[in-house]
Protein backbone atom coordinates (compact mmCIF):
# COMPACT_ATOMS: atom_id res chain seq x y z
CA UNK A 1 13.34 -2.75 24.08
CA UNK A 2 11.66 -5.21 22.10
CA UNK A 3 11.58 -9.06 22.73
CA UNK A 4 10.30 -11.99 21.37
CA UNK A 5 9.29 -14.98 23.21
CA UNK A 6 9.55 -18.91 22.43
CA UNK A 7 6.97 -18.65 19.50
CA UNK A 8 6.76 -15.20 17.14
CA UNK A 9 3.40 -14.30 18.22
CA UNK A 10 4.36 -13.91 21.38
CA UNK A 11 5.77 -9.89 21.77
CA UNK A 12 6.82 -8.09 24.43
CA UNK A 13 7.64 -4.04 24.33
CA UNK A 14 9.30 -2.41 27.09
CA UNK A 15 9.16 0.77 28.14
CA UNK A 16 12.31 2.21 29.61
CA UNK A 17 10.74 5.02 32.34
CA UNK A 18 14.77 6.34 32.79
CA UNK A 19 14.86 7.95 28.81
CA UNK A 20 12.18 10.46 30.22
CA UNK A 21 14.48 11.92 32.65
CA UNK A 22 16.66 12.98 29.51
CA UNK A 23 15.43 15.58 27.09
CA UNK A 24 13.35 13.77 25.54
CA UNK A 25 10.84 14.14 28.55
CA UNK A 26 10.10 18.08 27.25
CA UNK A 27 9.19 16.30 23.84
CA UNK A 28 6.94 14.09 25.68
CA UNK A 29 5.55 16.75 27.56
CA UNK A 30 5.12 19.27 25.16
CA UNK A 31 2.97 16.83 22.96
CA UNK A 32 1.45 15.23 25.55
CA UNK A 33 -0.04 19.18 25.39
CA UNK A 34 -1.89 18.27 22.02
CA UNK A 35 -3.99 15.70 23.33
CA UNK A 36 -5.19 17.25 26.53
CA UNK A 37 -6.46 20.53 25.22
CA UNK A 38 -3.08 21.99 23.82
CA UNK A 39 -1.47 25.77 24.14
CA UNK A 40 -1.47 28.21 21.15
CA UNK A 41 1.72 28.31 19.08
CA UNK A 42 2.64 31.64 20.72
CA UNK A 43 2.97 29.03 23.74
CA UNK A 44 5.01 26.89 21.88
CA UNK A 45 7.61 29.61 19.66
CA UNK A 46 8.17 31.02 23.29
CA UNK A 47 9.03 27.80 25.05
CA UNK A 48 11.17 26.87 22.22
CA UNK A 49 13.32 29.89 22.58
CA UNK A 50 14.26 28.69 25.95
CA UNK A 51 14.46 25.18 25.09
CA UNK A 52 14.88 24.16 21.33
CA UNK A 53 13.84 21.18 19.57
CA UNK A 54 15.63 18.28 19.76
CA UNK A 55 17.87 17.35 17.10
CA UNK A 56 17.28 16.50 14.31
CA UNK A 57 14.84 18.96 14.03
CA UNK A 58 13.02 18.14 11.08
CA UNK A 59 12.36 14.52 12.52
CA UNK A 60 10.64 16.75 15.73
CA UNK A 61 6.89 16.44 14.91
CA UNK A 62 7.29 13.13 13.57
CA UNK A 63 8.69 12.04 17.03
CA UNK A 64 5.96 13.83 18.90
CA UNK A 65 3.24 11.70 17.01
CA UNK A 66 5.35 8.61 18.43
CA UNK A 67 5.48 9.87 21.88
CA UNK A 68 1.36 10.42 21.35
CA UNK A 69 1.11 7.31 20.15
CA UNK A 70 2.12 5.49 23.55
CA UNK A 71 -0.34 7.68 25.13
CA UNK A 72 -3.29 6.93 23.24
CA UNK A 73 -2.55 3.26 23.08
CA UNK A 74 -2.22 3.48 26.88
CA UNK A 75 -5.63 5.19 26.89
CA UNK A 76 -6.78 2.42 24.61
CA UNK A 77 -6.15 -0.14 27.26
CA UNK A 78 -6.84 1.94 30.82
CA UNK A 79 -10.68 2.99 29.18
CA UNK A 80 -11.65 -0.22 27.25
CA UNK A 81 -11.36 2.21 23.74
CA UNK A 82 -13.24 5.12 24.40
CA UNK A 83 -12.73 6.90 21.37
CA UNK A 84 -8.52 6.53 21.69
CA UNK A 85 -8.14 3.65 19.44
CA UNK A 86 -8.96 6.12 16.47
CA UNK A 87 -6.15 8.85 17.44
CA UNK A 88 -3.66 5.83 18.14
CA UNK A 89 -4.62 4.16 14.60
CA UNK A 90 -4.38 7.50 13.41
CA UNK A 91 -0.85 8.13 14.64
CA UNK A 92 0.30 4.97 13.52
CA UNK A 93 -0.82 6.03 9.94
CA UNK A 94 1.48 8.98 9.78
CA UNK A 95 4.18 7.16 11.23
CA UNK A 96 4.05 4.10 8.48
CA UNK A 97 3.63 7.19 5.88
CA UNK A 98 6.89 8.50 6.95
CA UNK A 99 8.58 5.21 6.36
């Protein structure tokens, strides 16, 4: 959820902890797996024969750069920068491309 305050510069972003307990959280978790270290895509075509992508599935690896995103901005913050603001700026690239 995202609100603004009594002047425009002033913006506030949620984050709603609750969507993670939906299916959503094996998308966060499975590219959570790219940035610490990742699994090889045998890995990856197994666990998706027990669990498919999410719907719609061509939007999947877009998603999972958003769901990175938070991460590395959160890293950002937590470590002062330590090398994360370049893989956050970086994810935010892709997803203004795919606007």
């Amino acid at each position: 959820m995202v609100t603004f305050g009594a002047e425009m510069s002033e913006l506030t972003v949620q984050h709603e902890n609750r969507s993670f307990l939906t299916r959503r959280h094996s998308l966060g978790t499975m590219k959570r797996t790219r940035i610490f270290g990742g699994f090889p895509a045998s890995f990856f075509a197994e666990y998706h024969k027990h669990l498919p992508k999410t719907k719609p599935e061509s939007q999947y690896e877009l998603r999972g750069h958003l769901y990175e995103l938070f991460h590395y901005l959160n890293h950002t913050v937590i470590f002062e920068g330590g090398g994360y603001e370049f893989n956050a700026l970086r994810k935010m690239d892709i997803l203004i491309d795919a606007v």
